[in-house]
PDB file of N, CA and C in Angstrom:
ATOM      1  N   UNK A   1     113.322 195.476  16.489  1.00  0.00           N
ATOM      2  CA  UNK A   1     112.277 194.705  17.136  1.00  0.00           C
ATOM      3  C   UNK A   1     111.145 194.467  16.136  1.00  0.00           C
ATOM      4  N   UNK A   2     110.862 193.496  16.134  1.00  0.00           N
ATOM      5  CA  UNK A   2     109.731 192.762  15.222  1.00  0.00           C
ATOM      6  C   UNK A   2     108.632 192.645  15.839  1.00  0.00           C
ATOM      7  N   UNK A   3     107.040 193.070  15.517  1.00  0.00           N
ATOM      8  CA  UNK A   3     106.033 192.999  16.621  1.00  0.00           C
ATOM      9  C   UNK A   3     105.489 192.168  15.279  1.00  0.00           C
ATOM     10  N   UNK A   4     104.779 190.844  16.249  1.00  0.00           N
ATOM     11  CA  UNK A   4     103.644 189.464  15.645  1.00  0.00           C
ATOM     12  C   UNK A   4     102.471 189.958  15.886  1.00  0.00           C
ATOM     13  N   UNK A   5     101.157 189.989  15.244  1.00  0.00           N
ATOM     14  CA  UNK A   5     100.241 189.939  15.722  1.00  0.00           C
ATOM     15  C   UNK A   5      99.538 188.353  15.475  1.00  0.00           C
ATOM     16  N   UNK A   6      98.742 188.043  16.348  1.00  0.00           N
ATOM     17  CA  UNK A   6      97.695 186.889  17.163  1.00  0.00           C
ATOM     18  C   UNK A   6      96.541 187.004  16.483  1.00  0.00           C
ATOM     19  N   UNK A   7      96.351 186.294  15.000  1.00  0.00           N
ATOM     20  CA  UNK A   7      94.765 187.065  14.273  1.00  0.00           C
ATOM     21  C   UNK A   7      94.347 186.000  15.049  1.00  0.00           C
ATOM     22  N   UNK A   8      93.980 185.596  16.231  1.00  0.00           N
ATOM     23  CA  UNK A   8      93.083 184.425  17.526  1.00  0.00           C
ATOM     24  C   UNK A   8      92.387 185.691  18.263  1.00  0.00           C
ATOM     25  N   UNK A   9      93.699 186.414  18.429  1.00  0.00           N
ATOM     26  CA  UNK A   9      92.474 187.224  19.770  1.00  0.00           C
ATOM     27  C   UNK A   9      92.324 188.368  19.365  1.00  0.00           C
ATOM     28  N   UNK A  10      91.116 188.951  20.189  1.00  0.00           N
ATOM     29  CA  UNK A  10      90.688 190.129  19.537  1.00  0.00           C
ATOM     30  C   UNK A  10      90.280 190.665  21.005  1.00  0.00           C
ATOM     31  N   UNK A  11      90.497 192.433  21.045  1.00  0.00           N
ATOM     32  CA  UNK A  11      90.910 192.736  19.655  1.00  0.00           C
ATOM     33  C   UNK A  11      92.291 192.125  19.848  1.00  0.00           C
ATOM     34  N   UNK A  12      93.085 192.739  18.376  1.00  0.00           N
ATOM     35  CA  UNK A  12      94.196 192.325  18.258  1.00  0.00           C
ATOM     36  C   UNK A  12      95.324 192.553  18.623  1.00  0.00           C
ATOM     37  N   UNK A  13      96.466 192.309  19.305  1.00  0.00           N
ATOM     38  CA  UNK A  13      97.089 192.771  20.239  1.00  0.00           C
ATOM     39  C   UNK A  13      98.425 192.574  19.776  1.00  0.00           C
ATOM     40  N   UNK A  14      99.261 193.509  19.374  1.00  0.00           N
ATOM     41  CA  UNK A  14     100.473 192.939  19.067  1.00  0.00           C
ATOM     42  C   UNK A  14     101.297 192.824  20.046  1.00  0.00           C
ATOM     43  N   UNK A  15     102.805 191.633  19.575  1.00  0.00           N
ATOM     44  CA  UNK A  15     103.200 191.383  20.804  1.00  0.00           C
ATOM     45  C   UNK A  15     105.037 191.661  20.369  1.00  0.00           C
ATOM     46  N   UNK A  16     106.018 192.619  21.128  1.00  0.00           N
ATOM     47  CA  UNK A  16     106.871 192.459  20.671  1.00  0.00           C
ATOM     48  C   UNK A  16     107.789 191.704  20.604  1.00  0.00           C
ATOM     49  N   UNK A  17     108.564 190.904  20.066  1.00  0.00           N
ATOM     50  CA  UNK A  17     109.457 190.568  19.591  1.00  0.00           C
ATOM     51  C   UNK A  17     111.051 190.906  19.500  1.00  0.00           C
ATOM     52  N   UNK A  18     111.953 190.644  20.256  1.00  0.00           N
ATOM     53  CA  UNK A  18     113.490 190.620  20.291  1.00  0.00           C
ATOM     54  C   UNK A  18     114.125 189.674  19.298  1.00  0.00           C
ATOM     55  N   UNK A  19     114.936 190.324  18.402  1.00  0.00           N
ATOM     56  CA  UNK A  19     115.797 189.113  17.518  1.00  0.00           C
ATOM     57  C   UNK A  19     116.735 189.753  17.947  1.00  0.00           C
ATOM     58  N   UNK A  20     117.601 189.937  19.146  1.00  0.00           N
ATOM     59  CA  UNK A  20     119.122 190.605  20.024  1.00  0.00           C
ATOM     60  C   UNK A  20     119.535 189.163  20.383  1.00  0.00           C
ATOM     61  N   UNK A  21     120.416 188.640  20.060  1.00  0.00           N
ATOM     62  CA  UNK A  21     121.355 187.266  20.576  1.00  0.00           C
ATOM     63  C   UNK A  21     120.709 187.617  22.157  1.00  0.00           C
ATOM     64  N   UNK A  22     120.732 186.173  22.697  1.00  0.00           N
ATOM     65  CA  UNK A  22     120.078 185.690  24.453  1.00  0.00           C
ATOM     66  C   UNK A  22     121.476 185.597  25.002  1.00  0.00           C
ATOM     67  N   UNK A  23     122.562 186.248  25.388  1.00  0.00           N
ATOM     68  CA  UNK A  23     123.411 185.135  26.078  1.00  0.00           C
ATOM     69  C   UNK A  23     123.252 184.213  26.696  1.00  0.00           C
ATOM     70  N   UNK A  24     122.348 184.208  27.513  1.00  0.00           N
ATOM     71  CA  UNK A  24     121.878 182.965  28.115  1.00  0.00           C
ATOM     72  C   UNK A  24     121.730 181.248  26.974  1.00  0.00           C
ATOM     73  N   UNK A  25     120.725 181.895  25.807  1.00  0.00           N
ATOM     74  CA  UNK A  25     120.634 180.842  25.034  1.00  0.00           C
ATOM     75  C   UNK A  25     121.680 180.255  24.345  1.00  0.00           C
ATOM     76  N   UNK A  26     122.843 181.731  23.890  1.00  0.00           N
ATOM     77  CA  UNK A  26     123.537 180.713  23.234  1.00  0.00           C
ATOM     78  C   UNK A  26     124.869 180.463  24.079  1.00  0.00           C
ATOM     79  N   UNK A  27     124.785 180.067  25.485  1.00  0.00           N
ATOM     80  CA  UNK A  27     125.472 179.336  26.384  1.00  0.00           C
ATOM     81  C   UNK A  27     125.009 177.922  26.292  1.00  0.00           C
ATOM     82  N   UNK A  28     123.735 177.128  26.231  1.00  0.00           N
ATOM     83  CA  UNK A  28     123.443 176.477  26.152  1.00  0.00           C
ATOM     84  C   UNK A  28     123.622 175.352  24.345  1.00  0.00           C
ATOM     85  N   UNK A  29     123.568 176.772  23.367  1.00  0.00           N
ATOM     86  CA  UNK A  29     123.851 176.100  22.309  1.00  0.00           C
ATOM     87  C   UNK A  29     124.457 174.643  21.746  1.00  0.00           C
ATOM     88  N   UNK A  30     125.645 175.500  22.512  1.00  0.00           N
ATOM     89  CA  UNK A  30     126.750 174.191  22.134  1.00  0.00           C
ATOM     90  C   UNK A  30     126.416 172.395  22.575  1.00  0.00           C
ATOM     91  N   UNK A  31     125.651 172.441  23.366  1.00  0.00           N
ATOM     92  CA  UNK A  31     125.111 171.235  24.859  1.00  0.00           C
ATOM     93  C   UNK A  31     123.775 170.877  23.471  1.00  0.00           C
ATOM     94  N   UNK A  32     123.324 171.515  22.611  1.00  0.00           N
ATOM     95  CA  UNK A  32     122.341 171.090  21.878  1.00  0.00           C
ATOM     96  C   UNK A  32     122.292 170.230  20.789  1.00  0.00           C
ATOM     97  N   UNK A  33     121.911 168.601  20.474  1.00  0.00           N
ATOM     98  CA  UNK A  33     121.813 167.851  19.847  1.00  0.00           C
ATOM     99  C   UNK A  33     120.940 168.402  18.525  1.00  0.00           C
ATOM    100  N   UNK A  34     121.910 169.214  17.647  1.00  0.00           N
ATOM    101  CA  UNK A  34     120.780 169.132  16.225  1.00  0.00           C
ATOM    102  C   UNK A  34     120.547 168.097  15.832  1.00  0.00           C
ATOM    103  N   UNK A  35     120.811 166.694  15.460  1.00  0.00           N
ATOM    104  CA  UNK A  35     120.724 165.466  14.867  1.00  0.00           C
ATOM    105  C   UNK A  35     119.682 165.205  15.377  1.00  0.00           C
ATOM    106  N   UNK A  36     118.863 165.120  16.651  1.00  0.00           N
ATOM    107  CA  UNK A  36     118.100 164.959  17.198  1.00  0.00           C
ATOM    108  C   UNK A  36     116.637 165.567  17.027  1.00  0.00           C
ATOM    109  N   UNK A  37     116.969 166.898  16.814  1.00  0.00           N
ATOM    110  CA  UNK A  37     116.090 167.735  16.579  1.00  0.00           C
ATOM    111  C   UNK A  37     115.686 167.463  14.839  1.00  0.00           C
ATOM    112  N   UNK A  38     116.590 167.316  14.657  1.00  0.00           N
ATOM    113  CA  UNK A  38     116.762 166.675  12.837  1.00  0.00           C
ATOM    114  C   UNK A  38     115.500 166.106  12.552  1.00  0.00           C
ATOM    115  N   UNK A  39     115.502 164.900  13.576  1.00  0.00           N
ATOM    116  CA  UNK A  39     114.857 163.561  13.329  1.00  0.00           C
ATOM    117  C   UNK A  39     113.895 163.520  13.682  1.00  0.00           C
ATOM    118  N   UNK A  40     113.202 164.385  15.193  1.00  0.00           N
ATOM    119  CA  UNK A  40     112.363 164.565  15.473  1.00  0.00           C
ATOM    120  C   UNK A  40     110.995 165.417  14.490  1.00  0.00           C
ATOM    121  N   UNK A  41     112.190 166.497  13.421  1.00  0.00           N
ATOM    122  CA  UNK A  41     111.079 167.348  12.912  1.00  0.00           C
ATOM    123  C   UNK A  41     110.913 166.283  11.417  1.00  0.00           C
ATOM    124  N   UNK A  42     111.820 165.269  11.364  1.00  0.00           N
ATOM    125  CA  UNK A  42     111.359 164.369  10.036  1.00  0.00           C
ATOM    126  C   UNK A  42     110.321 163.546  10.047  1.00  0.00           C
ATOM    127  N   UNK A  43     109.871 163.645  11.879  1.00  0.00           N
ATOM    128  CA  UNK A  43     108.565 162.262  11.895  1.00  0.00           C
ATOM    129  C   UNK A  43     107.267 163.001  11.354  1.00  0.00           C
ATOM    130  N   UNK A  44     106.501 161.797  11.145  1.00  0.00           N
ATOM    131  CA  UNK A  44     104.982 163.163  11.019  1.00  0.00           C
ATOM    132  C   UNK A  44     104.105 163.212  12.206  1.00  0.00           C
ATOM    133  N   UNK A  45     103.016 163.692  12.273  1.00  0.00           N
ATOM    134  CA  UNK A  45     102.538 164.235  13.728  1.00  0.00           C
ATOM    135  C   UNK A  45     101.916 162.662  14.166  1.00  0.00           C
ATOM    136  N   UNK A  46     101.642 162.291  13.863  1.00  0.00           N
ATOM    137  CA  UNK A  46     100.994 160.691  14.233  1.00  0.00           C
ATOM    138  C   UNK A  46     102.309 160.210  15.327  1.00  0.00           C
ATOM    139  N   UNK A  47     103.563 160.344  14.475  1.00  0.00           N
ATOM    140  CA  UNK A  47     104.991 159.452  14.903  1.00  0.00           C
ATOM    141  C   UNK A  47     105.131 159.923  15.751  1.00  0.00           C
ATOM    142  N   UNK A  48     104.977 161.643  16.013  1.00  0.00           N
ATOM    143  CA  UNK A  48     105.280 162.531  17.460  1.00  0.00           C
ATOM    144  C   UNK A  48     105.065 162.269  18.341  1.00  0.00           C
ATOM    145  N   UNK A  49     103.058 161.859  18.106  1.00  0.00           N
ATOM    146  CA  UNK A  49     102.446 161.945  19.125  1.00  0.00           C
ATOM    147  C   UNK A  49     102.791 160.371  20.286  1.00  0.00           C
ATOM    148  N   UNK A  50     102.836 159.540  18.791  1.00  0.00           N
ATOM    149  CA  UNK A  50     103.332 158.117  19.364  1.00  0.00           C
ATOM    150  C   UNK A  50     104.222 157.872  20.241  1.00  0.00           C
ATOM    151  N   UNK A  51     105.185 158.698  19.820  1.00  0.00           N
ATOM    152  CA  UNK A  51     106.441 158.946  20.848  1.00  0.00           C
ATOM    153  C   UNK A  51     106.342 159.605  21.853  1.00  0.00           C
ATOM    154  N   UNK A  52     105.356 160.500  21.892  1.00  0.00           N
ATOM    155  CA  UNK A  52     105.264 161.308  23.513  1.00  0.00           C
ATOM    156  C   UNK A  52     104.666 160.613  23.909  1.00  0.00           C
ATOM    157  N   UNK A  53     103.306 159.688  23.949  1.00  0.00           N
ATOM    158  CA  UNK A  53     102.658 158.562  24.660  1.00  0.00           C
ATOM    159  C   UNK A  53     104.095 157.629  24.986  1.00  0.00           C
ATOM    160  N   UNK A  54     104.824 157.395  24.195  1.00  0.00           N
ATOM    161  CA  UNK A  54     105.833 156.033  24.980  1.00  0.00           C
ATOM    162  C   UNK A  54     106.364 156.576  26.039  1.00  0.00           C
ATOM    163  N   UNK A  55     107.294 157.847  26.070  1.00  0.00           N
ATOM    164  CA  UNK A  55     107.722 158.830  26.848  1.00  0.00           C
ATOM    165  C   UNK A  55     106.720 159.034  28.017  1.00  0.00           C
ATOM    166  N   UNK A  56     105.279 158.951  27.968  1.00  0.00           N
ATOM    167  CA  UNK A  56     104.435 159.236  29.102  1.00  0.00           C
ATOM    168  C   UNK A  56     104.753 157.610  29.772  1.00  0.00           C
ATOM    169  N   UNK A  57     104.453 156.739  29.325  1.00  0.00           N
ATOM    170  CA  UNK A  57     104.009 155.555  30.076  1.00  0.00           C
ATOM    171  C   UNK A  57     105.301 155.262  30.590  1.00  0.00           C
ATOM    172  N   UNK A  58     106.395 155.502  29.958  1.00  0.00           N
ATOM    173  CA  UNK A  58     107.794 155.300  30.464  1.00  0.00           C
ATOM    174  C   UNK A  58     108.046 156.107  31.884  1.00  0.00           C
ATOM    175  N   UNK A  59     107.461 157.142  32.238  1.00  0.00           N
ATOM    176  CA  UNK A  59     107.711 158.039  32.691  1.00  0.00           C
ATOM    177  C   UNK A  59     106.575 157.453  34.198  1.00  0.00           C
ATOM    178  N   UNK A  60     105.640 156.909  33.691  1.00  0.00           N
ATOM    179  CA  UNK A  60     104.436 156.499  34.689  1.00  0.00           C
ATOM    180  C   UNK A  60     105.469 155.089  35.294  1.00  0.00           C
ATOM    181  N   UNK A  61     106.003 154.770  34.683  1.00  0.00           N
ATOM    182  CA  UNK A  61     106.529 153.310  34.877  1.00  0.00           C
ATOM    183  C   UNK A  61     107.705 153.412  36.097  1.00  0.00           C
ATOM    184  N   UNK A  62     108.721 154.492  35.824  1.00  0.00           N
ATOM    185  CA  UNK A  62     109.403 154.648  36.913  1.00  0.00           C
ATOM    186  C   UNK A  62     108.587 155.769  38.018  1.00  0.00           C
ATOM    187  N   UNK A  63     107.661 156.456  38.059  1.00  0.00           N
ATOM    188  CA  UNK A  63     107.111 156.611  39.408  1.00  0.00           C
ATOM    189  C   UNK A  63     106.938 155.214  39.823  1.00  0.00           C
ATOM    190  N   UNK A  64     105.828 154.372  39.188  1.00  0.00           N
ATOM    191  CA  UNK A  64     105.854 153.539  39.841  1.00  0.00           C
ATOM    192  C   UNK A  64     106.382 152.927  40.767  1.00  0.00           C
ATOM    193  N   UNK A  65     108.013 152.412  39.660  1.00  0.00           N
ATOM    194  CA  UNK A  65     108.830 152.065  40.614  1.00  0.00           C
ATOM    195  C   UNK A  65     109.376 152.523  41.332  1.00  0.00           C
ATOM    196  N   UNK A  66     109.425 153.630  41.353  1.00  0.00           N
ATOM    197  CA  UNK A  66     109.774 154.422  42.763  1.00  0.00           C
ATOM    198  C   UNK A  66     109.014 154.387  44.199  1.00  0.00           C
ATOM    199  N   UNK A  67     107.850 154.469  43.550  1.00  0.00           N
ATOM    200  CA  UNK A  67     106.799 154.538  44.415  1.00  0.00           C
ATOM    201  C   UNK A  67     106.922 153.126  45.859  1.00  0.00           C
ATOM    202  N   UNK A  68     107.196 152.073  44.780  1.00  0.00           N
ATOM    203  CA  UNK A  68     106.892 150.643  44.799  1.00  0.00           C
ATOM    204  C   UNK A  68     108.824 150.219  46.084  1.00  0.00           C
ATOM    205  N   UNK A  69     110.001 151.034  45.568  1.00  0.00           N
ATOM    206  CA  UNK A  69     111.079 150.947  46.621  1.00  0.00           C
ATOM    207  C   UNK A  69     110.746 151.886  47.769  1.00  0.00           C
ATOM    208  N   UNK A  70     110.005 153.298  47.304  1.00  0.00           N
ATOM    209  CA  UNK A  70     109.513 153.685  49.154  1.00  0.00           C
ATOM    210  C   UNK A  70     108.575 152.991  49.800  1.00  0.00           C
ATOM    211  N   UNK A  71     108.029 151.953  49.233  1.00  0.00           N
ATOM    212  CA  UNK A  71     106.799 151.576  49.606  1.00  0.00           C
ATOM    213  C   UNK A  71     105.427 152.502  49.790  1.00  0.00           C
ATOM    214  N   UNK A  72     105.606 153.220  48.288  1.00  0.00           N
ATOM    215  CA  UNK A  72     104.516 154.213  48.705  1.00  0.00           C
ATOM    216  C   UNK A  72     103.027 153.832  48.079  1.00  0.00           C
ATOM    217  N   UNK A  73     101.911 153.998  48.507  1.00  0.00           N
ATOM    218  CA  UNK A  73     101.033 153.598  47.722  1.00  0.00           C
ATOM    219  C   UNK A  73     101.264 153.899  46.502  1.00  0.00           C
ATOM    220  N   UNK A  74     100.375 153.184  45.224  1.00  0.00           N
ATOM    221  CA  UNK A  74     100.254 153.443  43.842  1.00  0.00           C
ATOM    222  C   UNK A  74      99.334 154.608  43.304  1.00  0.00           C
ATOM    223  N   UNK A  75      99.645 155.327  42.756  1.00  0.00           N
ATOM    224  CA  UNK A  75      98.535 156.397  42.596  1.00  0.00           C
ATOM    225  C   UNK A  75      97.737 156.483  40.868  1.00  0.00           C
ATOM    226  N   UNK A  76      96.643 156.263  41.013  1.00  0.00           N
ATOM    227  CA  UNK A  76      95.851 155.975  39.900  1.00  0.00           C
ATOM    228  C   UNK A  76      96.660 156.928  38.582  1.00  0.00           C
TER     229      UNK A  76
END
């Protein structure tokens, strides 16, 4: 077990750390797009951020339309 300490908080608090394989995680492994992750860590933080704003408004866009087939009001 590996303990990190947080030089942010004080006092300082260490926190431990497991490096024991997750079964859980590496069930999921295989289902995981590295190429993706590839490309994502090649943008720079500007490109990131750009992309999580498209991802937001995309995301505002189908509430919308959802909103808009229940006939539900629009919400600011």
């Amino acid at each position: 077990m590996i303990c990190f300490q947080d030089p942010h908080h004080v006092p300082q608090q260490t926190i431990p750390v497991s490096l024991d394989p997750d079964p859980v995680i590496d069930a999921y492994k295989p289902g995981v797009d590295l190429t993706l992750l590839r490309k994502n860590l090649s943008l720079s933080i500007d490109e990131r951020f750009d992309n999580h704003a498209a991802l937001q408004e995309f995301a505002r866009e189908l509430r919308d339309a959802g909103r808009r087939f229940r006939g539900s009001p629009k919400k600011p």
